[in-house]
N, C-alpha and C. Protein backbone atom coordinates (compact mmCIF):
# COMPACT_ATOMS: atom_id res chain seq x y z
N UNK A 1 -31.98 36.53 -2.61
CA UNK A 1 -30.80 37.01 -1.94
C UNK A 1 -30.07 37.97 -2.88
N UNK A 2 -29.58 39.03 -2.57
CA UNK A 2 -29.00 40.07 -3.29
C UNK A 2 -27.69 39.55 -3.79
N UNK A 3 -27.17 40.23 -4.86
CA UNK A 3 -26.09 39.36 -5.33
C UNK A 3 -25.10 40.09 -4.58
N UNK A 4 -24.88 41.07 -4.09
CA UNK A 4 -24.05 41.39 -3.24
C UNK A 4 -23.68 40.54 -2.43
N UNK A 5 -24.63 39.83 -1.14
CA UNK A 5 -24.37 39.04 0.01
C UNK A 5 -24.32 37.79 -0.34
N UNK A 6 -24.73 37.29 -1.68
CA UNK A 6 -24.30 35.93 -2.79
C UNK A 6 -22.29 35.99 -2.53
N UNK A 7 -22.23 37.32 -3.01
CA UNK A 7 -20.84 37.09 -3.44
C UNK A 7 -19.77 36.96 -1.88
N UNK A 8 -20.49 37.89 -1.10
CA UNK A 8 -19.67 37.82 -0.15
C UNK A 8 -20.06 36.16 0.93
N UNK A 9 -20.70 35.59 0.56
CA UNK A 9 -21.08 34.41 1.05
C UNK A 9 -20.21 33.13 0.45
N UNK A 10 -19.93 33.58 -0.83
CA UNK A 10 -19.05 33.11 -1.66
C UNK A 10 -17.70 32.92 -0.96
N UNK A 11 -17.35 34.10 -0.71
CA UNK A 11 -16.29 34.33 -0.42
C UNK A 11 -15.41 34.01 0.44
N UNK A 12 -16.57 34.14 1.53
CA UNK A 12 -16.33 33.69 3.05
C UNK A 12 -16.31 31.55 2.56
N UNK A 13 -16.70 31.52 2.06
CA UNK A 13 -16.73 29.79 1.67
C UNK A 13 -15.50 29.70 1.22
N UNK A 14 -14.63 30.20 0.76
CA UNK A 14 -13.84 30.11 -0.20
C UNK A 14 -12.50 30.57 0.80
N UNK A 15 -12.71 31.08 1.75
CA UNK A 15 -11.53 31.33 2.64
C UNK A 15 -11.50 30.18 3.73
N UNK A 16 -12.93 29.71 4.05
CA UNK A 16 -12.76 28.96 4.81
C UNK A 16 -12.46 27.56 4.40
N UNK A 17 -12.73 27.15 3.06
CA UNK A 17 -12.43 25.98 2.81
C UNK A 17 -11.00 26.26 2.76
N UNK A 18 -10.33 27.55 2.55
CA UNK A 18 -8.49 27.16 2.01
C UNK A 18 -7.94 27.15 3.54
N UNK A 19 -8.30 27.97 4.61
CA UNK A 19 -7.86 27.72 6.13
C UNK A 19 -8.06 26.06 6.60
N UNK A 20 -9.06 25.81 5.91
CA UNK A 20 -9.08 24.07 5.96
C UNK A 20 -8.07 23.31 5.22
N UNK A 21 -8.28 23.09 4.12
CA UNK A 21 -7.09 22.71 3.07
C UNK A 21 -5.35 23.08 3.75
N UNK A 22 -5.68 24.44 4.32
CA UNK A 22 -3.69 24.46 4.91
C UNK A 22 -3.87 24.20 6.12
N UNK A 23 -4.85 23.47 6.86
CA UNK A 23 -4.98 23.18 8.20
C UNK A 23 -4.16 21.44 8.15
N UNK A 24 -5.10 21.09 6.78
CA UNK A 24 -4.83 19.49 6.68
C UNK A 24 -4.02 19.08 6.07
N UNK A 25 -3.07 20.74 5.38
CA UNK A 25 -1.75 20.58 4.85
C UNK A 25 -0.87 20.32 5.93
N UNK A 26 -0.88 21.05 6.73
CA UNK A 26 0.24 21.45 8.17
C UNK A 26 -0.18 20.17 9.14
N UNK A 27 -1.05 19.70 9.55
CA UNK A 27 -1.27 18.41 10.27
C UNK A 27 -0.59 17.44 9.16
N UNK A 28 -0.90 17.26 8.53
CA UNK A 28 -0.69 15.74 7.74
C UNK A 28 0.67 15.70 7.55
N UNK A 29 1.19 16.79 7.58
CA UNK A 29 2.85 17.08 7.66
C UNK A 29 3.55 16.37 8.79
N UNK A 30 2.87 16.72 9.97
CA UNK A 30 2.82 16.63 11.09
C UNK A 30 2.59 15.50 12.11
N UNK A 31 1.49 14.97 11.75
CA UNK A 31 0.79 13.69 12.47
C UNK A 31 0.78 12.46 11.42
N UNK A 32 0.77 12.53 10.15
CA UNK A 32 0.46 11.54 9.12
C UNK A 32 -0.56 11.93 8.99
N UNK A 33 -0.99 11.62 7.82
CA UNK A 33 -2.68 10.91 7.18
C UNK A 33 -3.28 9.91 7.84
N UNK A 34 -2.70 9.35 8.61
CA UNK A 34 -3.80 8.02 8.98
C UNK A 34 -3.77 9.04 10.30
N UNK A 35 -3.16 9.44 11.17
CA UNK A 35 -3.56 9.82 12.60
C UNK A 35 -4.18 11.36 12.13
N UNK A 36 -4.55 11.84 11.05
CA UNK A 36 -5.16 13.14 10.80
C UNK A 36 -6.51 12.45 11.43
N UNK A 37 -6.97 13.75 12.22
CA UNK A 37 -8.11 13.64 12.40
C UNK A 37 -9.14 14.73 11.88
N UNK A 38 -10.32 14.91 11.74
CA UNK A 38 -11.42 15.89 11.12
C UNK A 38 -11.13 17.20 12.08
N UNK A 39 -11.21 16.33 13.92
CA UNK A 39 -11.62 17.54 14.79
C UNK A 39 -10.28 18.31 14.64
N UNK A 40 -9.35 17.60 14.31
CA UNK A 40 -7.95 18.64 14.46
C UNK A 40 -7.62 19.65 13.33
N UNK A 41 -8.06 19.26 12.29
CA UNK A 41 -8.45 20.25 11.02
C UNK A 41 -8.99 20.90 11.78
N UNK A 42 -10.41 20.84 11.89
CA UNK A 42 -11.30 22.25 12.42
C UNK A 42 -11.17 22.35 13.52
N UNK A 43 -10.05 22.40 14.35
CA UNK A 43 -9.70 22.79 15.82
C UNK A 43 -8.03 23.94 15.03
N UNK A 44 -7.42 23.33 14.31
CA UNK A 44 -6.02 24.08 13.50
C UNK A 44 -6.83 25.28 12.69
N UNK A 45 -8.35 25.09 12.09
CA UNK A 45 -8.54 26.02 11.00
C UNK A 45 -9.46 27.00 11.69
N UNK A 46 -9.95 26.94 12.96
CA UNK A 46 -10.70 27.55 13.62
C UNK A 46 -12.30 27.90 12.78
N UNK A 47 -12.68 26.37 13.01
CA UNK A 47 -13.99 25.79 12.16
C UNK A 47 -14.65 25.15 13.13
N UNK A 48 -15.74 25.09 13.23
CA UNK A 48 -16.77 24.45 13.90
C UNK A 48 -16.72 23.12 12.52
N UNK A 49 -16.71 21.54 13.42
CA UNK A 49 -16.89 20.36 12.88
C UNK A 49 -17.38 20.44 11.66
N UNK A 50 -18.78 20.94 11.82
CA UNK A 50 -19.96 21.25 11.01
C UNK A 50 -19.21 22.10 9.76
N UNK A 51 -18.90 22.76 9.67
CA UNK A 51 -18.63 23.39 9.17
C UNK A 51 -17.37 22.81 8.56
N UNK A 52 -16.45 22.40 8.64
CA UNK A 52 -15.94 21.57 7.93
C UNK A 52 -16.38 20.39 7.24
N UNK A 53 -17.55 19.46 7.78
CA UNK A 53 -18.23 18.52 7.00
C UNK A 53 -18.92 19.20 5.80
N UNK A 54 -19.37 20.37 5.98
CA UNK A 54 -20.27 21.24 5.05
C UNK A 54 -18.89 21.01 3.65
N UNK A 55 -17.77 21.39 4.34
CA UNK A 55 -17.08 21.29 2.49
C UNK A 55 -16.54 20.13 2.20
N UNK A 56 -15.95 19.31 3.56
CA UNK A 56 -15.57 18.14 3.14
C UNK A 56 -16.05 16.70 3.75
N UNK A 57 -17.00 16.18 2.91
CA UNK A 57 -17.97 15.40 4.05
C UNK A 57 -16.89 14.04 4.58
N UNK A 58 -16.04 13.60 4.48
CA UNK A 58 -15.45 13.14 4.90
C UNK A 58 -13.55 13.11 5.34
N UNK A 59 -12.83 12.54 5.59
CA UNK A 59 -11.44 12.56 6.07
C UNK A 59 -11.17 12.24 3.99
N UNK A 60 -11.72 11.29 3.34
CA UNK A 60 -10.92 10.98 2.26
C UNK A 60 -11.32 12.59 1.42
N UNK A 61 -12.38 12.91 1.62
CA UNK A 61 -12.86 13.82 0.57
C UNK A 61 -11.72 15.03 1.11
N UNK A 62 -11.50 14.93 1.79
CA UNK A 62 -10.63 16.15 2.24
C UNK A 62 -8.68 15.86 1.98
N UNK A 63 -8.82 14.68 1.88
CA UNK A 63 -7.32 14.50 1.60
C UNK A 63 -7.69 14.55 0.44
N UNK A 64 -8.61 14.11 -0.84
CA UNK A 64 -8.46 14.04 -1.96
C UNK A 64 -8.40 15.74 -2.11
N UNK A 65 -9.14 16.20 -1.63
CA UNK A 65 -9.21 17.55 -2.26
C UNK A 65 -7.65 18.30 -2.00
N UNK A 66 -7.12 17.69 -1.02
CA UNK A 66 -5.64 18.33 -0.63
C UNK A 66 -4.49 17.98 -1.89
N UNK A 67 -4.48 16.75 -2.27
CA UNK A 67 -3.61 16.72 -3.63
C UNK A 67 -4.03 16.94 -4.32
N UNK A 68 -5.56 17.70 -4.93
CA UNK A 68 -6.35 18.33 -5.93
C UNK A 68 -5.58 19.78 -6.15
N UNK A 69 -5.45 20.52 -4.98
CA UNK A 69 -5.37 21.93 -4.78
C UNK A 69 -3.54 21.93 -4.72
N UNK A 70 -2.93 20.88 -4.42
CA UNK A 70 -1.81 21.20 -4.52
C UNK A 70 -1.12 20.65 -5.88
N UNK A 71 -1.80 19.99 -6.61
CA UNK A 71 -1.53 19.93 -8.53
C UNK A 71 -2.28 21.42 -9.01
N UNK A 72 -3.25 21.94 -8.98
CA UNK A 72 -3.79 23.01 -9.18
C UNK A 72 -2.83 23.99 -9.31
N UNK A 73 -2.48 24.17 -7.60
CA UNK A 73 -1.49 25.31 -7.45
C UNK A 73 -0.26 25.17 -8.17
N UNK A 74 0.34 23.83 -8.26
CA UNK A 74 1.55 24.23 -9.21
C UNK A 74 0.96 24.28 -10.83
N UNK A 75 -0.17 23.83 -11.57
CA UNK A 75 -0.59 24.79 -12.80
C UNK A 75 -0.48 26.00 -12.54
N UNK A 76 -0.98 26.32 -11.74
CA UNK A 76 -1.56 28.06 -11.44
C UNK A 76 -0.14 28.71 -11.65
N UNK A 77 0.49 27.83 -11.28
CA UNK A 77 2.32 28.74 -10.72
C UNK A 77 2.78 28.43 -12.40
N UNK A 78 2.79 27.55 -12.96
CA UNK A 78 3.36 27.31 -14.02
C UNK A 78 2.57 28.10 -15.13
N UNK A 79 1.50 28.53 -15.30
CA UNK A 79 0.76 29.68 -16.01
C UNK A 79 1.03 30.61 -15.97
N UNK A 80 1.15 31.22 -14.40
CA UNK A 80 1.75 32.56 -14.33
C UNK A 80 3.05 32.53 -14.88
N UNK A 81 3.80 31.70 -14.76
CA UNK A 81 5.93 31.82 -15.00
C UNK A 81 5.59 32.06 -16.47
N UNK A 82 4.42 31.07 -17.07
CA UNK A 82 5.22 30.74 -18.44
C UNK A 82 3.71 30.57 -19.46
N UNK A 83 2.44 31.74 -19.41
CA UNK A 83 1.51 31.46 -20.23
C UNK A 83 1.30 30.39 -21.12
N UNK A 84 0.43 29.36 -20.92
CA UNK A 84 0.12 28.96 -22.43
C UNK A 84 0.97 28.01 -22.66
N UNK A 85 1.92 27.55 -21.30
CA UNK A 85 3.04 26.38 -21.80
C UNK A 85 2.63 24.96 -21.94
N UNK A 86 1.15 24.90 -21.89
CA UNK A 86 0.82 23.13 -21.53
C UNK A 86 -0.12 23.13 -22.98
N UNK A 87 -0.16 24.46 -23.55
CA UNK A 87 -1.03 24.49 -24.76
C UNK A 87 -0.35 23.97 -26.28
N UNK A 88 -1.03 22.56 -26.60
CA UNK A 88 0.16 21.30 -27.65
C UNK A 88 0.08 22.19 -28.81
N UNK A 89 -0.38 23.37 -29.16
CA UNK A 89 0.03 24.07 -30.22
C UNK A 89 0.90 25.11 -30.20
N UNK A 90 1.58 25.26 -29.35
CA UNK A 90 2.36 26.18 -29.08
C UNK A 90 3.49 25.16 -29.10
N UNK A 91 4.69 26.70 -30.62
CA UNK A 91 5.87 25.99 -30.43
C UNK A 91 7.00 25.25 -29.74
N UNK A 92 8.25 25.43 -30.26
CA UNK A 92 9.26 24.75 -29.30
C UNK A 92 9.76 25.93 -28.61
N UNK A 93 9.82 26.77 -28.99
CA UNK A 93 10.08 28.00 -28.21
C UNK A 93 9.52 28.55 -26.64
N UNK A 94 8.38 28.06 -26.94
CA UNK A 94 7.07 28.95 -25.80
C UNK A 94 7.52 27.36 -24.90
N UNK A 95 7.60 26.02 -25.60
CA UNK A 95 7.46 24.91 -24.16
C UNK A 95 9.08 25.23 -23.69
N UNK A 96 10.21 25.62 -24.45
CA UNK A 96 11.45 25.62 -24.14
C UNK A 96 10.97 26.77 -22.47
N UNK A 97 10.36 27.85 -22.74
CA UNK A 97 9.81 29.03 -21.60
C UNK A 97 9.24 27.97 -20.44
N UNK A 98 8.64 26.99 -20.87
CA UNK A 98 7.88 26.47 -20.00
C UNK A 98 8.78 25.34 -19.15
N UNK A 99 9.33 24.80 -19.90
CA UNK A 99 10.41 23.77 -19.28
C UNK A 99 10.91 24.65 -18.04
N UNK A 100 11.84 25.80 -18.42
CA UNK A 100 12.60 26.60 -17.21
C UNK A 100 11.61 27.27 -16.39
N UNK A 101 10.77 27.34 -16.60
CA UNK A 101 9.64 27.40 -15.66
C UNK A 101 9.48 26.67 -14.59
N UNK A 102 9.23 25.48 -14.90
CA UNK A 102 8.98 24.09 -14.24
C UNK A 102 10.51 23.81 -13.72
N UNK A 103 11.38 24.15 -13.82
CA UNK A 103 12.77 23.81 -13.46
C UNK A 103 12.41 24.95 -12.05
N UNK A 104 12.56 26.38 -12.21
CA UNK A 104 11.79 27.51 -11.41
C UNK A 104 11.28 26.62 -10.72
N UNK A 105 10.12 26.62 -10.62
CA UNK A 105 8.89 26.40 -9.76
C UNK A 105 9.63 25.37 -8.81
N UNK A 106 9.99 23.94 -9.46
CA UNK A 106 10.58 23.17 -8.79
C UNK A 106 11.39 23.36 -7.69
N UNK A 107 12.59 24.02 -8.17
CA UNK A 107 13.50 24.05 -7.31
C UNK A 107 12.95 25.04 -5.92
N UNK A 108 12.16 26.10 -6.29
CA UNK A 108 11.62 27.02 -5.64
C UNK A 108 10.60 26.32 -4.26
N UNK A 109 9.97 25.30 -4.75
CA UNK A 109 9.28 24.45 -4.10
C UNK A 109 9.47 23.72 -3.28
N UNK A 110 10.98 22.68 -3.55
CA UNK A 110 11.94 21.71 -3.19
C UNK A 110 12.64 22.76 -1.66
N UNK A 111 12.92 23.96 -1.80
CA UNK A 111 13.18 24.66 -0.50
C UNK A 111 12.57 24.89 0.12
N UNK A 112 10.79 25.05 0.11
CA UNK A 112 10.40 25.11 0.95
C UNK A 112 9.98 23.90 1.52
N UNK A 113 9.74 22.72 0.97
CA UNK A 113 9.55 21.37 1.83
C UNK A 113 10.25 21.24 3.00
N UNK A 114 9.30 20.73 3.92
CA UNK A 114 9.74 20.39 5.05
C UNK A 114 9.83 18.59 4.97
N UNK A 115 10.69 18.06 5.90
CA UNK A 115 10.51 17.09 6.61
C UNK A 115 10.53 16.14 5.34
N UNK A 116 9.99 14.57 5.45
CA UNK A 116 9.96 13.84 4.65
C UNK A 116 9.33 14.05 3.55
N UNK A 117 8.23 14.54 4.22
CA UNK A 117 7.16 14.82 2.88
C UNK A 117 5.96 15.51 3.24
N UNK A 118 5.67 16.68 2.25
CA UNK A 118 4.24 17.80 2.81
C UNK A 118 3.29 16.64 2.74
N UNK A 119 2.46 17.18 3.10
CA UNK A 119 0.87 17.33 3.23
C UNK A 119 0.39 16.50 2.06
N UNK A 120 0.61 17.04 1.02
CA UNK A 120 0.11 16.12 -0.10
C UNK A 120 0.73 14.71 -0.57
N UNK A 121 1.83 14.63 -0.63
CA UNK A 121 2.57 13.31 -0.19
C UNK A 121 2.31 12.54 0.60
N UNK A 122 1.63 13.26 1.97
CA UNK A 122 1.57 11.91 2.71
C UNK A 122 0.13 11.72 2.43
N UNK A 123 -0.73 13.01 2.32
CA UNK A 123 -1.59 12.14 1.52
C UNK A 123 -2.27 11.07 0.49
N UNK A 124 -1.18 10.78 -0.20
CA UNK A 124 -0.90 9.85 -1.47
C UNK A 124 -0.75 8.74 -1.32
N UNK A 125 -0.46 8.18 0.24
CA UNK A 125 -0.32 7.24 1.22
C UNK A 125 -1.54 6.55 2.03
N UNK A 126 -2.69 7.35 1.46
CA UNK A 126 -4.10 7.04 2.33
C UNK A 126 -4.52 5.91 1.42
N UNK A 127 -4.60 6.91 0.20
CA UNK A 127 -5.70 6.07 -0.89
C UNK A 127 -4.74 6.06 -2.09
N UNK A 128 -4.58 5.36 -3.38
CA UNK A 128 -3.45 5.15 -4.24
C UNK A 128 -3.92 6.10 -5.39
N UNK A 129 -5.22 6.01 -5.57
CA UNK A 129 -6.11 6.45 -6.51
C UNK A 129 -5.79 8.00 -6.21
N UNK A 130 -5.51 8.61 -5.30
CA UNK A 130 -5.57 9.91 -4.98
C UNK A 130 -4.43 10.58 -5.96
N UNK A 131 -3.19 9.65 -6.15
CA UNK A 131 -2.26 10.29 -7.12
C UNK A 131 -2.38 10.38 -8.49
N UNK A 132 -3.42 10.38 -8.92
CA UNK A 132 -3.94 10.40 -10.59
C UNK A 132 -4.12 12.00 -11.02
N UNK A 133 -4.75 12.49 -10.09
CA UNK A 133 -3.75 14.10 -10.78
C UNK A 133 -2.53 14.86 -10.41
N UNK A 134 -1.74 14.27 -10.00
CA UNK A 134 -0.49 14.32 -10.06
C UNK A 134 0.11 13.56 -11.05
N UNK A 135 0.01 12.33 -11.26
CA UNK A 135 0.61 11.58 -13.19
C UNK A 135 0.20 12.79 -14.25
N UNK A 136 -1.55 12.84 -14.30
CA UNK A 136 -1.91 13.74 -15.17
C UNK A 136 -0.85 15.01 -15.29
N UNK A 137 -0.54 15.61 -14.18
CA UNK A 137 0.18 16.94 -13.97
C UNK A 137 1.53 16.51 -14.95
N UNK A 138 2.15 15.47 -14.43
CA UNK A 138 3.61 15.02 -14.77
C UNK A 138 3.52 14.39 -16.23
N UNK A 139 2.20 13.86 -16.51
CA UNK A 139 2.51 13.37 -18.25
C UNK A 139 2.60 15.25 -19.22
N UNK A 140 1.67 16.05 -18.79
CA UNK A 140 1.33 17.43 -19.24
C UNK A 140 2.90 17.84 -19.28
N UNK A 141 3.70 18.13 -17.68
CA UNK A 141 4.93 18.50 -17.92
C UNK A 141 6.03 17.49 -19.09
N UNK A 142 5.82 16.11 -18.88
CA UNK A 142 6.89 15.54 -19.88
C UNK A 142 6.55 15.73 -21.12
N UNK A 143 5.34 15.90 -21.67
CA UNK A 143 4.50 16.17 -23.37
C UNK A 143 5.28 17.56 -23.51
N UNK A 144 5.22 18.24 -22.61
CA UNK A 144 5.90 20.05 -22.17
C UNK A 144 7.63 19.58 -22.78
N UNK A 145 7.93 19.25 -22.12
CA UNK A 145 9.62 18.97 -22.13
C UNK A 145 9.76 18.04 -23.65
N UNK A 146 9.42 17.10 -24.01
CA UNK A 146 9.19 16.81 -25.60
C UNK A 146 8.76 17.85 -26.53
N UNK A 147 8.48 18.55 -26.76
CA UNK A 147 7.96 19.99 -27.59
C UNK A 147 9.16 20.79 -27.60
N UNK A 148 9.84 20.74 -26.75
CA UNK A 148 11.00 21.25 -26.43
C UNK A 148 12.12 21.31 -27.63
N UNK A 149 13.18 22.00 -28.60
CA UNK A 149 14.07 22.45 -29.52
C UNK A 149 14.37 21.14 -29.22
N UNK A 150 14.82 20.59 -28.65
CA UNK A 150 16.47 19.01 -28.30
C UNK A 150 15.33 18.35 -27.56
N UNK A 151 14.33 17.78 -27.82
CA UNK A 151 13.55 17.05 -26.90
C UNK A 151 14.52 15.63 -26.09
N UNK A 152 15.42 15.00 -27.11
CA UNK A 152 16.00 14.01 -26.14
C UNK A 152 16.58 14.73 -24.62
N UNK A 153 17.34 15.98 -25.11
CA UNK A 153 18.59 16.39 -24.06
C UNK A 153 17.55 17.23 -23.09
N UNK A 154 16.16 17.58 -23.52
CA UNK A 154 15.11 18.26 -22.89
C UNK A 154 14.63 16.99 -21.62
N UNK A 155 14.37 16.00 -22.43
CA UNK A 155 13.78 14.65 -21.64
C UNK A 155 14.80 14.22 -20.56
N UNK A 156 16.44 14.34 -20.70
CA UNK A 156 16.91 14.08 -19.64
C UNK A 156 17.06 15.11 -18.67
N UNK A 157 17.21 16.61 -18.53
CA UNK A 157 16.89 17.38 -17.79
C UNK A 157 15.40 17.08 -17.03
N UNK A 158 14.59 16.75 -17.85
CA UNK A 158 13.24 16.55 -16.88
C UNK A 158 13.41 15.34 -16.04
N UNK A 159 14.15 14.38 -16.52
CA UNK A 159 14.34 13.29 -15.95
C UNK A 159 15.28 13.32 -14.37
N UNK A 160 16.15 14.52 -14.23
CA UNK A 160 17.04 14.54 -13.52
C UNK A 160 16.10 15.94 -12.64
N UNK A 161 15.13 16.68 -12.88
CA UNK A 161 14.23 17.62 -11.69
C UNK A 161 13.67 16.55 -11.06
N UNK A 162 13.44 15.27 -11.67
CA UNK A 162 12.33 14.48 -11.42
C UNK A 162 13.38 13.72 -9.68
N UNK A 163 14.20 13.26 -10.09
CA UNK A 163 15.55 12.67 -9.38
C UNK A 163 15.60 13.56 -7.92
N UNK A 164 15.66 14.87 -8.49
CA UNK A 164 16.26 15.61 -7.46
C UNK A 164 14.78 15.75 -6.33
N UNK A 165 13.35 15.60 -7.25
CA UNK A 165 12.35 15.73 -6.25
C UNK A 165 12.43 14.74 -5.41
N UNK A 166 12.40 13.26 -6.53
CA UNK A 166 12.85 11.75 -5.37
C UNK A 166 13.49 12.13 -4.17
N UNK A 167 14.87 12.77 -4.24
CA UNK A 167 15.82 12.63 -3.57
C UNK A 167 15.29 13.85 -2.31
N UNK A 168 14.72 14.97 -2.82
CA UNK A 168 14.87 15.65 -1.58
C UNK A 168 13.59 14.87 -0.47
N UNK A 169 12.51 14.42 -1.23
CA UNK A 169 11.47 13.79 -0.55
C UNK A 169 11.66 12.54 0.24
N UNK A 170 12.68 11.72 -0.21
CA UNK A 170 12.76 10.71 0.30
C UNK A 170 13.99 10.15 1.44
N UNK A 171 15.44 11.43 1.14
CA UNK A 171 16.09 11.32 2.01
C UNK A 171 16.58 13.25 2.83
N UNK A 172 15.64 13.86 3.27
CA UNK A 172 15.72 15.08 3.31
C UNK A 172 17.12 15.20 4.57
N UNK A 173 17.50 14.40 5.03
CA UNK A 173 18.69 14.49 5.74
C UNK A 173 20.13 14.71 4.78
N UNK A 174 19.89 14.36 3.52
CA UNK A 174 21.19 14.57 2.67
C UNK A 174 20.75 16.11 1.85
N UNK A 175 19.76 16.43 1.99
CA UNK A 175 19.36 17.70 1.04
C UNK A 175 20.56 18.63 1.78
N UNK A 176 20.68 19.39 0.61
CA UNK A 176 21.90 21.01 0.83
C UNK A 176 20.56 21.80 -0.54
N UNK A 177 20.62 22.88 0.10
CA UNK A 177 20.17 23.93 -1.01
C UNK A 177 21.15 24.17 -1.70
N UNK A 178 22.45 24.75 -1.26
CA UNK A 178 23.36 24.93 -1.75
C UNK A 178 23.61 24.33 -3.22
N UNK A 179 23.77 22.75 -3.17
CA UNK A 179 24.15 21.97 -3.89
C UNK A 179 22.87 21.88 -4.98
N UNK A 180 21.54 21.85 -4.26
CA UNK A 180 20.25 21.52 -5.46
C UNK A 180 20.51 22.84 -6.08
N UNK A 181 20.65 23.92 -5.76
CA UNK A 181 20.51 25.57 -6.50
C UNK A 181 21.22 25.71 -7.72
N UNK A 182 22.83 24.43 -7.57
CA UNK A 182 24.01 24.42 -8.33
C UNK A 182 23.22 23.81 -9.62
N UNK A 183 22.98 22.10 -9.13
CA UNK A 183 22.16 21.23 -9.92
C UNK A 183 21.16 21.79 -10.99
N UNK A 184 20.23 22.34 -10.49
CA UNK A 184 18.98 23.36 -11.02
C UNK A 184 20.24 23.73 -11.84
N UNK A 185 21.10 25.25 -11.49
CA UNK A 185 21.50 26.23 -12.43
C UNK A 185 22.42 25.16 -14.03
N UNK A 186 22.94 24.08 -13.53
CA UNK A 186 23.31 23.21 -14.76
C UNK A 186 22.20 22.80 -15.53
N UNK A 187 21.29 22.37 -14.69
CA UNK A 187 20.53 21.66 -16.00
C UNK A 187 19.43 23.13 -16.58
N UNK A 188 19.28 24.05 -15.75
CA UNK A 188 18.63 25.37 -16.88
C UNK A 188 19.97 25.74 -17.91
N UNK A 189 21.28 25.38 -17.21
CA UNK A 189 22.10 25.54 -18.43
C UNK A 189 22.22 24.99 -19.83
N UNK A 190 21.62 23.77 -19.53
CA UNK A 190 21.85 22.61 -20.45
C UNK A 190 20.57 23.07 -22.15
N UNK A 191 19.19 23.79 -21.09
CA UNK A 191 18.28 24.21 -21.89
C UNK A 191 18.37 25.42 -22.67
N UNK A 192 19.70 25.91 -22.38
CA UNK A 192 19.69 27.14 -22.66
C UNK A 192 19.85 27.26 -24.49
């Protein structure tokens, strides 16, 4: 096979698994994880069954892969803000970049949530085991926030993004942007 139609075969795999992945983001939002079904993924992602078993042979393999890609994406986001911030040889300076990063990203994130809880949250609710790269993600950010110039006064700012995620996830009827935007701008103050 020519590597040309390799790559574009590639490719086409690679779009269709992410129309899947935000199919079973936006349902699971929607219906729960336990009432997600396969055919409604590939009926939302405009996939033949088959073709969704081809990437995810089952309902767990596909929720696992959904809190896979959504720890991923916030590395990906936290690389771009802040190069090199999860790297333990890099000073207090470069994790101090990375902390307000992760403060960024957060708050940036926290507005777009809908409802009780995305897609990956309620996926976390299927199987328990599924949230182990998400700890991984969150020990990386707190090792991040310790590296930090004032690591104590660093550790309670992380401690209080952490609060505000609790809070918008768990009671989204009291959320104000207004008020989290304020919150955020104190505690990037605090790092300053």
């Amino acid at each position: 096979m020519p590597e040309v139609e390799q790559k574009s075969r590639k490719k086409t795999a690679q779009a269709t698994r992410r129309r899947l992945l935000d199919a079973a983001d936006q349902l699971s939002r929607t219906v729960g994880p336990a009432r997600l079904s396969l055919e409604a993924v590939a009926a939302e992602a405009g996939v033949s069954k088959g073709g969704l078993l081809y990437h995810f042979p089952s309902k767990h393999h596909l929720l696992r892969a959904l809190v896979d890609d959504h720890v991923q994406g916030m590395r990906d986001e936290m690389q771009r803000l802040a190069p090199g911030c999860f790297d333990a040889d890099r000073g207090p300076e470069q994790a101090l970049v990375g902390a307000r990063a992760y403060q960024q990203m957060m708050q940036d994130l926290l507005r777009r949530t809908e409802g009780y809880a995305s897609g990956v949250f309620a996926a976390l609710a299927e199987d328990p085991h599924f949230i182990t790269p998400l700890l991984e993600f969150r020990a990386d950010v707190r090792a991040l926030f310790q590296r930090c110039p004032a690591p104590d006064l660093a550790a309670v700012v992380h401690l209080a993004c952490e609060g505000l995620v609790h809070r918008r996830l768990t009671a989204p009827e009291d959320w104000d942007d207004a008020e989290a935007a304020a919150r955020f701008a104190t505690l990037r103050g605090m790092l300053a």
